[in-house]
N, C-alpha and C. Protein backbone atom coordinates (compact mmCIF):
# COMPACT_ATOMS: atom_id res chain seq x y z
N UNK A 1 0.84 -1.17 0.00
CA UNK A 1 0.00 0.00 0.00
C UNK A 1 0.89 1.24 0.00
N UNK A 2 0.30 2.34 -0.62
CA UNK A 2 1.00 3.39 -0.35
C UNK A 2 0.69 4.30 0.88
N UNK A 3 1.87 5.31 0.38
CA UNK A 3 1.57 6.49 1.77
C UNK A 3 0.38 7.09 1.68
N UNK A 4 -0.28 7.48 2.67
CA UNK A 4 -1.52 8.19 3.16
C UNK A 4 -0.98 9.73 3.09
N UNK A 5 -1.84 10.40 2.27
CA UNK A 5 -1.66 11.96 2.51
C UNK A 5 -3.50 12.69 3.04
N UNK A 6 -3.63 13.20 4.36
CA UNK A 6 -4.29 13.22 4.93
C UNK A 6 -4.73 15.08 4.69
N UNK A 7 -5.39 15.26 4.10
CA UNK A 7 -6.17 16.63 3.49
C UNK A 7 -7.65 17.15 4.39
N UNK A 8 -7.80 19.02 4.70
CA UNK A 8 -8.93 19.01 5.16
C UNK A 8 -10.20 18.66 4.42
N UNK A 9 -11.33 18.82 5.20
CA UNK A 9 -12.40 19.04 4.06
C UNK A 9 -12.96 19.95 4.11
N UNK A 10 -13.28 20.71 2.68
CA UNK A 10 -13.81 21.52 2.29
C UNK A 10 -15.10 22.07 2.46
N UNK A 11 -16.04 20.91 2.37
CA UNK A 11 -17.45 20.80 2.27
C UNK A 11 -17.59 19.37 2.70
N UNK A 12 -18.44 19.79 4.26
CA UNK A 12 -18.58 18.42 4.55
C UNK A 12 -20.13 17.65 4.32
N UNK A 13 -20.21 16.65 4.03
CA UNK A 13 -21.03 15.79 3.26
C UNK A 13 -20.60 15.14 1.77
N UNK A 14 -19.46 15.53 1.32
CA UNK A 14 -19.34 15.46 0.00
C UNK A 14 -17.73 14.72 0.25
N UNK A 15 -16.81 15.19 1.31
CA UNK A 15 -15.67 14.79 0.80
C UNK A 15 -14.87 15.21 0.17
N UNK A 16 -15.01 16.96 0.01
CA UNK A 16 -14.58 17.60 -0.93
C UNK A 16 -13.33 18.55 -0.31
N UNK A 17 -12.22 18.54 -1.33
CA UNK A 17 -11.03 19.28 -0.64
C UNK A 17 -10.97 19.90 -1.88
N UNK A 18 -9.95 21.18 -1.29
CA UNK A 18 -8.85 22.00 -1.89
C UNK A 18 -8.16 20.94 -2.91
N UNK A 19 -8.13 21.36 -4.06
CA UNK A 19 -6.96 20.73 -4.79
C UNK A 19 -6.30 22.26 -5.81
N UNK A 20 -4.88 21.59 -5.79
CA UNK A 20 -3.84 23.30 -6.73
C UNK A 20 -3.89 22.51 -8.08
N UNK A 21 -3.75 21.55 -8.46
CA UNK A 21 -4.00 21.10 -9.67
C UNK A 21 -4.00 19.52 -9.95
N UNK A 22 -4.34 18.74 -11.19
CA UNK A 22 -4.52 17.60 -11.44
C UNK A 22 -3.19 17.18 -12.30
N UNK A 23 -2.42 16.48 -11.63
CA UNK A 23 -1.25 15.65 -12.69
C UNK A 23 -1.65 14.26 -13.29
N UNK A 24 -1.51 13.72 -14.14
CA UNK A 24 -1.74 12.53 -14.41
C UNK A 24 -0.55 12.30 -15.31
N UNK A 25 0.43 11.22 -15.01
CA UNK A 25 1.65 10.96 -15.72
C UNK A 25 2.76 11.74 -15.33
N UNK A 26 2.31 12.90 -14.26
CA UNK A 26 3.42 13.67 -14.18
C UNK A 26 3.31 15.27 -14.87
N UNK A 27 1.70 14.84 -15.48
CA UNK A 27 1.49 16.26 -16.56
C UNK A 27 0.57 16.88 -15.90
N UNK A 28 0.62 18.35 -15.91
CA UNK A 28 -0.46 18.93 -15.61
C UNK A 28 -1.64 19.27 -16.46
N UNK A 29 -3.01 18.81 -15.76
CA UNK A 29 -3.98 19.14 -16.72
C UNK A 29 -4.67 20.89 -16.78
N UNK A 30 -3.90 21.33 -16.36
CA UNK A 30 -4.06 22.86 -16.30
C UNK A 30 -5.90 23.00 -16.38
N UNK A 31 -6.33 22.34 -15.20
CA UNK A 31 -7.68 22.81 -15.10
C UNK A 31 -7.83 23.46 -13.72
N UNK A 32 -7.52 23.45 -13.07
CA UNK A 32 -7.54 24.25 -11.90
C UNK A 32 -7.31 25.78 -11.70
N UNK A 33 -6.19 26.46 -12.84
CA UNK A 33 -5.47 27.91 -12.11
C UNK A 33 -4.74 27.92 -11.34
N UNK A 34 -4.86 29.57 -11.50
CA UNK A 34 -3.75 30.11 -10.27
C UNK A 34 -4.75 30.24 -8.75
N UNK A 35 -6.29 29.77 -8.54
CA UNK A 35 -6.78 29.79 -7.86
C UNK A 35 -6.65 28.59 -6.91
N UNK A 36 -6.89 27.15 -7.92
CA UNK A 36 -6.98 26.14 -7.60
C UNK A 36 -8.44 25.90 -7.59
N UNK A 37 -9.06 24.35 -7.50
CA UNK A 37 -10.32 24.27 -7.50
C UNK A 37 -10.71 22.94 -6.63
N UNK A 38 -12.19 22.71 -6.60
CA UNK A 38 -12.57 21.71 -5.31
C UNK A 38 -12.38 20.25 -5.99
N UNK A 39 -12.10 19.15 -5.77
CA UNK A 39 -12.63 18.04 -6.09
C UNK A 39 -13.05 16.91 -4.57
N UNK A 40 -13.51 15.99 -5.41
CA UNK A 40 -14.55 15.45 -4.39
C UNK A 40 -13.93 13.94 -4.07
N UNK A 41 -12.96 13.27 -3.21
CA UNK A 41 -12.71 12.20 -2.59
C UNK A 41 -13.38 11.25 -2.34
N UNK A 42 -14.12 10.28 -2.71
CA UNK A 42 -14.96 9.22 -1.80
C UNK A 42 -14.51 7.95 -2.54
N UNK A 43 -14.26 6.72 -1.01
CA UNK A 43 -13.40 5.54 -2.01
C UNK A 43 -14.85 4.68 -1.75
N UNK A 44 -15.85 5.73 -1.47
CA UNK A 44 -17.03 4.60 -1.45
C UNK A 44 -18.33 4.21 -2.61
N UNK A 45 -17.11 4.87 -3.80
CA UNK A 45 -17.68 5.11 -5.15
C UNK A 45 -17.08 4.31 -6.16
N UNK A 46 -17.54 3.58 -7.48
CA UNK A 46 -16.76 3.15 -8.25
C UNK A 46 -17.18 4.16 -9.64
N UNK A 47 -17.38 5.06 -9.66
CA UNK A 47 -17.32 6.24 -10.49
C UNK A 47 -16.11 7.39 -10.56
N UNK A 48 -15.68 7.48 -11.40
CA UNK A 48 -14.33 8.80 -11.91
C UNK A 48 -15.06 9.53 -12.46
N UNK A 49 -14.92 10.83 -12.14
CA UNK A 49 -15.38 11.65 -12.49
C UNK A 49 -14.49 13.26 -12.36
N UNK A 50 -14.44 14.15 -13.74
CA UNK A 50 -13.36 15.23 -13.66
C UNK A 50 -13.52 15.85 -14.65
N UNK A 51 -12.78 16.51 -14.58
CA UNK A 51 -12.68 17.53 -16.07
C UNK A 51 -12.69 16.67 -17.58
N UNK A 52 -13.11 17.40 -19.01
CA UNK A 52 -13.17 16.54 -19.32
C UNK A 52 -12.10 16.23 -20.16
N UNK A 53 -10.96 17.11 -20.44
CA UNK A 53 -9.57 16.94 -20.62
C UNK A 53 -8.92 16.14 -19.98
N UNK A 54 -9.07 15.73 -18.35
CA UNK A 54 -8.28 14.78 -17.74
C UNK A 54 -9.11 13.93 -17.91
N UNK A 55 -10.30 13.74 -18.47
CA UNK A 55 -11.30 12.28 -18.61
C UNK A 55 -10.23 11.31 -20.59
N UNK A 56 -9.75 12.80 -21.00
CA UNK A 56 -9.48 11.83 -22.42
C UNK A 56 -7.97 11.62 -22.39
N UNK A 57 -7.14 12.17 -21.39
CA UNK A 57 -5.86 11.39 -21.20
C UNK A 57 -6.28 10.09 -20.47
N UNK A 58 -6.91 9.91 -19.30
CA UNK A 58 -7.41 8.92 -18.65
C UNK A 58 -7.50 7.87 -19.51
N UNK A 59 -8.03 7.78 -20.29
CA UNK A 59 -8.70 7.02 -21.38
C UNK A 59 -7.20 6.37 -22.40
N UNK A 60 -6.69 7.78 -22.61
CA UNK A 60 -5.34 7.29 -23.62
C UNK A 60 -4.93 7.05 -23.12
N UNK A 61 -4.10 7.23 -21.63
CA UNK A 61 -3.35 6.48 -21.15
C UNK A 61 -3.64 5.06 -20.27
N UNK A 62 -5.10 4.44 -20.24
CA UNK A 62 -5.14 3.47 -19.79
C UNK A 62 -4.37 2.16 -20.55
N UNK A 63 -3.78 1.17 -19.93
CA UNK A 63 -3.37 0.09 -20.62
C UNK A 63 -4.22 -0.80 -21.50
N UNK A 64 -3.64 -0.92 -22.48
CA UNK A 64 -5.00 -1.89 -23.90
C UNK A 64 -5.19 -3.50 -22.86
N UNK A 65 -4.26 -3.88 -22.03
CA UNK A 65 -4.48 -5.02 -21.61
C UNK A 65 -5.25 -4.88 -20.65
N UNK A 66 -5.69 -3.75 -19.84
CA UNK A 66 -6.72 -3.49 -19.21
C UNK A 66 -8.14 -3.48 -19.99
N UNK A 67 -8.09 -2.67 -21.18
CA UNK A 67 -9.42 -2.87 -21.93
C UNK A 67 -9.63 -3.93 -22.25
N UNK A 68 -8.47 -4.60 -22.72
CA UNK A 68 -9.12 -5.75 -23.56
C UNK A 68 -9.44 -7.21 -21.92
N UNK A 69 -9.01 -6.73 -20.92
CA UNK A 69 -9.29 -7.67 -19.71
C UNK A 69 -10.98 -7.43 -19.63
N UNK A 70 -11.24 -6.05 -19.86
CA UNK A 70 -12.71 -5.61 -19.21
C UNK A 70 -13.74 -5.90 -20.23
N UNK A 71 -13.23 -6.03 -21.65
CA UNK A 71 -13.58 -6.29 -22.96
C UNK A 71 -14.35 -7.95 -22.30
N UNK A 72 -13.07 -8.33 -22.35
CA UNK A 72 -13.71 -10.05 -22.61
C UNK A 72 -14.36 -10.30 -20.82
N UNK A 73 -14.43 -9.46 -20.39
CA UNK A 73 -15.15 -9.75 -18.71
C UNK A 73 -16.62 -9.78 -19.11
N UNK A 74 -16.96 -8.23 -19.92
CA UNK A 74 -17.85 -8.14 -20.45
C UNK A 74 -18.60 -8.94 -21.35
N UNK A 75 -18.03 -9.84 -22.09
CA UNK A 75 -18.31 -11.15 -23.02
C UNK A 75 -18.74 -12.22 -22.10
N UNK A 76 -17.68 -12.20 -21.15
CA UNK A 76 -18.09 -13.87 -20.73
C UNK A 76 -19.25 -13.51 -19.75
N UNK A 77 -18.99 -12.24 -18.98
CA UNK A 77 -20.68 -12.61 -18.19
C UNK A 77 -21.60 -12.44 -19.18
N UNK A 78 -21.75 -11.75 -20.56
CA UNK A 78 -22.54 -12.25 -21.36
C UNK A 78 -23.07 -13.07 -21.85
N UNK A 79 -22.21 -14.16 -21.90
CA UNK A 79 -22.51 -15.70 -22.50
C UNK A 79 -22.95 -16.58 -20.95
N UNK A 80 -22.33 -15.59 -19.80
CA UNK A 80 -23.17 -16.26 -18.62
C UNK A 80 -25.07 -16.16 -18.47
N UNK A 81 -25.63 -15.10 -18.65
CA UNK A 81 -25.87 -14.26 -18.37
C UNK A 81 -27.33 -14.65 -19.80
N UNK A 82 -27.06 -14.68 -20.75
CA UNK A 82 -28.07 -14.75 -22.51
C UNK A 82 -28.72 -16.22 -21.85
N UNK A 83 -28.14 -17.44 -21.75
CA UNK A 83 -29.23 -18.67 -21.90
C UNK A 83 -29.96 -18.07 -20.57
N UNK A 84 -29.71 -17.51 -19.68
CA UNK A 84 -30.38 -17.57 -18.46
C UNK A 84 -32.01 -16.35 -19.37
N UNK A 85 -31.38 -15.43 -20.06
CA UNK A 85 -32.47 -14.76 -20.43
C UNK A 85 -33.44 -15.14 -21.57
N UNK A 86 -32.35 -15.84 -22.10
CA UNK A 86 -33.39 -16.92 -23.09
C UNK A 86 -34.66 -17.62 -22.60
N UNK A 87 -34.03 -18.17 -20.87
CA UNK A 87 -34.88 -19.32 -20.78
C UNK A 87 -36.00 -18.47 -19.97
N UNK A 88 -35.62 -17.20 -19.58
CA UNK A 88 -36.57 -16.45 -19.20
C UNK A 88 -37.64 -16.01 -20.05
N UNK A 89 -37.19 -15.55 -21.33
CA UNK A 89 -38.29 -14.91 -22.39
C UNK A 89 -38.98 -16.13 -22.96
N UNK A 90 -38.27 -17.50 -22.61
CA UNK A 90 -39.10 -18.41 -23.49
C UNK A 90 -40.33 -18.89 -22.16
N UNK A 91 -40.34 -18.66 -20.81
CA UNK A 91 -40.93 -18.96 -19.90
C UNK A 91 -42.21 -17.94 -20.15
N UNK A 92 -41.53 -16.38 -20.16
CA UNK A 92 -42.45 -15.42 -20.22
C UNK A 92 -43.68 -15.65 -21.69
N UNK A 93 -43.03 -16.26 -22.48
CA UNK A 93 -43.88 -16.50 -24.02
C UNK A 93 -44.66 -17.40 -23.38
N UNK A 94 -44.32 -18.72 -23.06
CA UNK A 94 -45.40 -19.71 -22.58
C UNK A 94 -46.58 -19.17 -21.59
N UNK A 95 -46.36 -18.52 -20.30
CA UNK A 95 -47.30 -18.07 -19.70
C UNK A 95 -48.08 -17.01 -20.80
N UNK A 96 -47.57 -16.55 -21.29
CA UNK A 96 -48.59 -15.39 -22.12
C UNK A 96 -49.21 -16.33 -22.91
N UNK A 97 -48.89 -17.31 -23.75
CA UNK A 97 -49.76 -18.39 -24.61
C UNK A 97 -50.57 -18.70 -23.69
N UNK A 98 -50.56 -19.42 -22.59
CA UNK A 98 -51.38 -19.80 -21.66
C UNK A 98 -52.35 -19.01 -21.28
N UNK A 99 -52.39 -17.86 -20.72
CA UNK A 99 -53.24 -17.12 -20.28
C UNK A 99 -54.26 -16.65 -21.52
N UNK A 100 -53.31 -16.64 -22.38
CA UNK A 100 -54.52 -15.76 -23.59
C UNK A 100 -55.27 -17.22 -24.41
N UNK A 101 -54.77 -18.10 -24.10
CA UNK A 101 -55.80 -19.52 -24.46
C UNK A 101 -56.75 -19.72 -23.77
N UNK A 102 -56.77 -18.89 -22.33
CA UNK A 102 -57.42 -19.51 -21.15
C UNK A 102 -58.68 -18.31 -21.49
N UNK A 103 -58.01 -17.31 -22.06
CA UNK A 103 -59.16 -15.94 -22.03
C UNK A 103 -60.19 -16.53 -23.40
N UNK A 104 -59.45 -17.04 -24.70
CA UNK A 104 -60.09 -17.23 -25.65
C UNK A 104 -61.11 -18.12 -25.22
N UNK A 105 -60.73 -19.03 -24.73
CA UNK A 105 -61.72 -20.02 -24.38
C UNK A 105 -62.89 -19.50 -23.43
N UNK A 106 -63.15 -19.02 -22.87
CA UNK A 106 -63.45 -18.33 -21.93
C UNK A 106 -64.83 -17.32 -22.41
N UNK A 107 -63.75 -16.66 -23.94
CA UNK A 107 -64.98 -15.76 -24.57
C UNK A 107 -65.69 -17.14 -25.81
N UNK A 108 -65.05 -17.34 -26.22
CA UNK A 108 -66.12 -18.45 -27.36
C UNK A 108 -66.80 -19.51 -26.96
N UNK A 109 -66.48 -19.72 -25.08
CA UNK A 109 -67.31 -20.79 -24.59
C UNK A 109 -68.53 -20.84 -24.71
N UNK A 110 -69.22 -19.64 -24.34
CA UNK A 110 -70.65 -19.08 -24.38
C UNK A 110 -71.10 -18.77 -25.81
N UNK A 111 -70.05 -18.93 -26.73
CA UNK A 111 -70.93 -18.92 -28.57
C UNK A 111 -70.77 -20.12 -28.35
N UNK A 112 -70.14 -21.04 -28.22
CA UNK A 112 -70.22 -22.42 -28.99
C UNK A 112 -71.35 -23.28 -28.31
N UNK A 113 -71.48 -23.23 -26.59
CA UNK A 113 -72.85 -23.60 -26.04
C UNK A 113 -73.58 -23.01 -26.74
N UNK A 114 -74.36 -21.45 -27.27
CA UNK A 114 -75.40 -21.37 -27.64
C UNK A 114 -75.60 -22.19 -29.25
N UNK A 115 -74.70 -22.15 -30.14
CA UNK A 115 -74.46 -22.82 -31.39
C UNK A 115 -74.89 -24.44 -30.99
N UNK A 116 -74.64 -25.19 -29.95
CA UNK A 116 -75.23 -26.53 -29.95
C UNK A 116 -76.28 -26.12 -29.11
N UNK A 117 -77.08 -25.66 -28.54
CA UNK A 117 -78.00 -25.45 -28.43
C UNK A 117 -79.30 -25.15 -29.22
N UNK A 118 -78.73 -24.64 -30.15
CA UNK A 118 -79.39 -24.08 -30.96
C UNK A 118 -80.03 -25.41 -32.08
C-alpha cells in the first residue's frame, strides 16, 4: 500500500477538498489555475469523475491489456448471463400463450354452447 496523505475538508457531506492542480503521468492538466479548485474524494464510489480533458488522457493512457481484460469480462458474463435470459423470455412466451388460451376459451365458450343449443 502506499503512503496516506491526509487533506482538510472543504465541504462536509461530500468529501470535498482544496486541490492546486490535477497531474496525471506527471502532466499537468491545467484545469484548476492560479486559484486552484474543489474536487470530491470518496473511495465509497466506483465512479471517476473530472474535467473533461483529464477524462481523455485517462482514457489514452489506460493500458489496452486493461481494456481488452474488461472487454472479454464483459463477453463472458454475457454468454453467462443470454441462456439464463433466453430461458426467461421463453418462460415469459409460454405463460402469455397460456393465459390468452385460457381468455379465448373463456370468450367463445358461451358462442359455442349457444351454437349446440341451438
Amino acid at each position: 500500500m502506499g503512503e496516506h496523505t491526509w487533506l482538510p475538508v472543504t465541504r462536509e457531506g461530500y468529501w470535498q477538498v482544496a486541490m492546486d492542480d490535477l497531474l496525471i503521468g506527471g502532466t499537468s492538466m491545467g484545469e484548476c489555475g492560479a486559484k486552484g479548485c474543489a474536487a470530491i474524494v470518496d473511495t465509497g464510489t466506483s465512479l471517476l469523475a473530472g474535467p473533461s480533458k483529464a477524462g481523455r488522457v485517462m482514457r489514452t493512457n489506460t493500458p489496452p491489456s486493461l481494456n481488452l481484460f474488461l472487454l472479454l469480462l464483459f463477453h463472458f458474463l454475457l454468454l453467462l448471463i443470454l441462456p439464463l435470459l433466453l430461458l426467461l423470455l421463453f418462460l415469459f412466451l409460454l405463460i402469455l400463450i397460456l393465459v390468452l388460451s385460457r381468455l379465448l376459451l373463456l370468450l367463445l365458450l358461451p358462442l359455442l354452447l349457444l351454437g349446440a343449443s341451438s
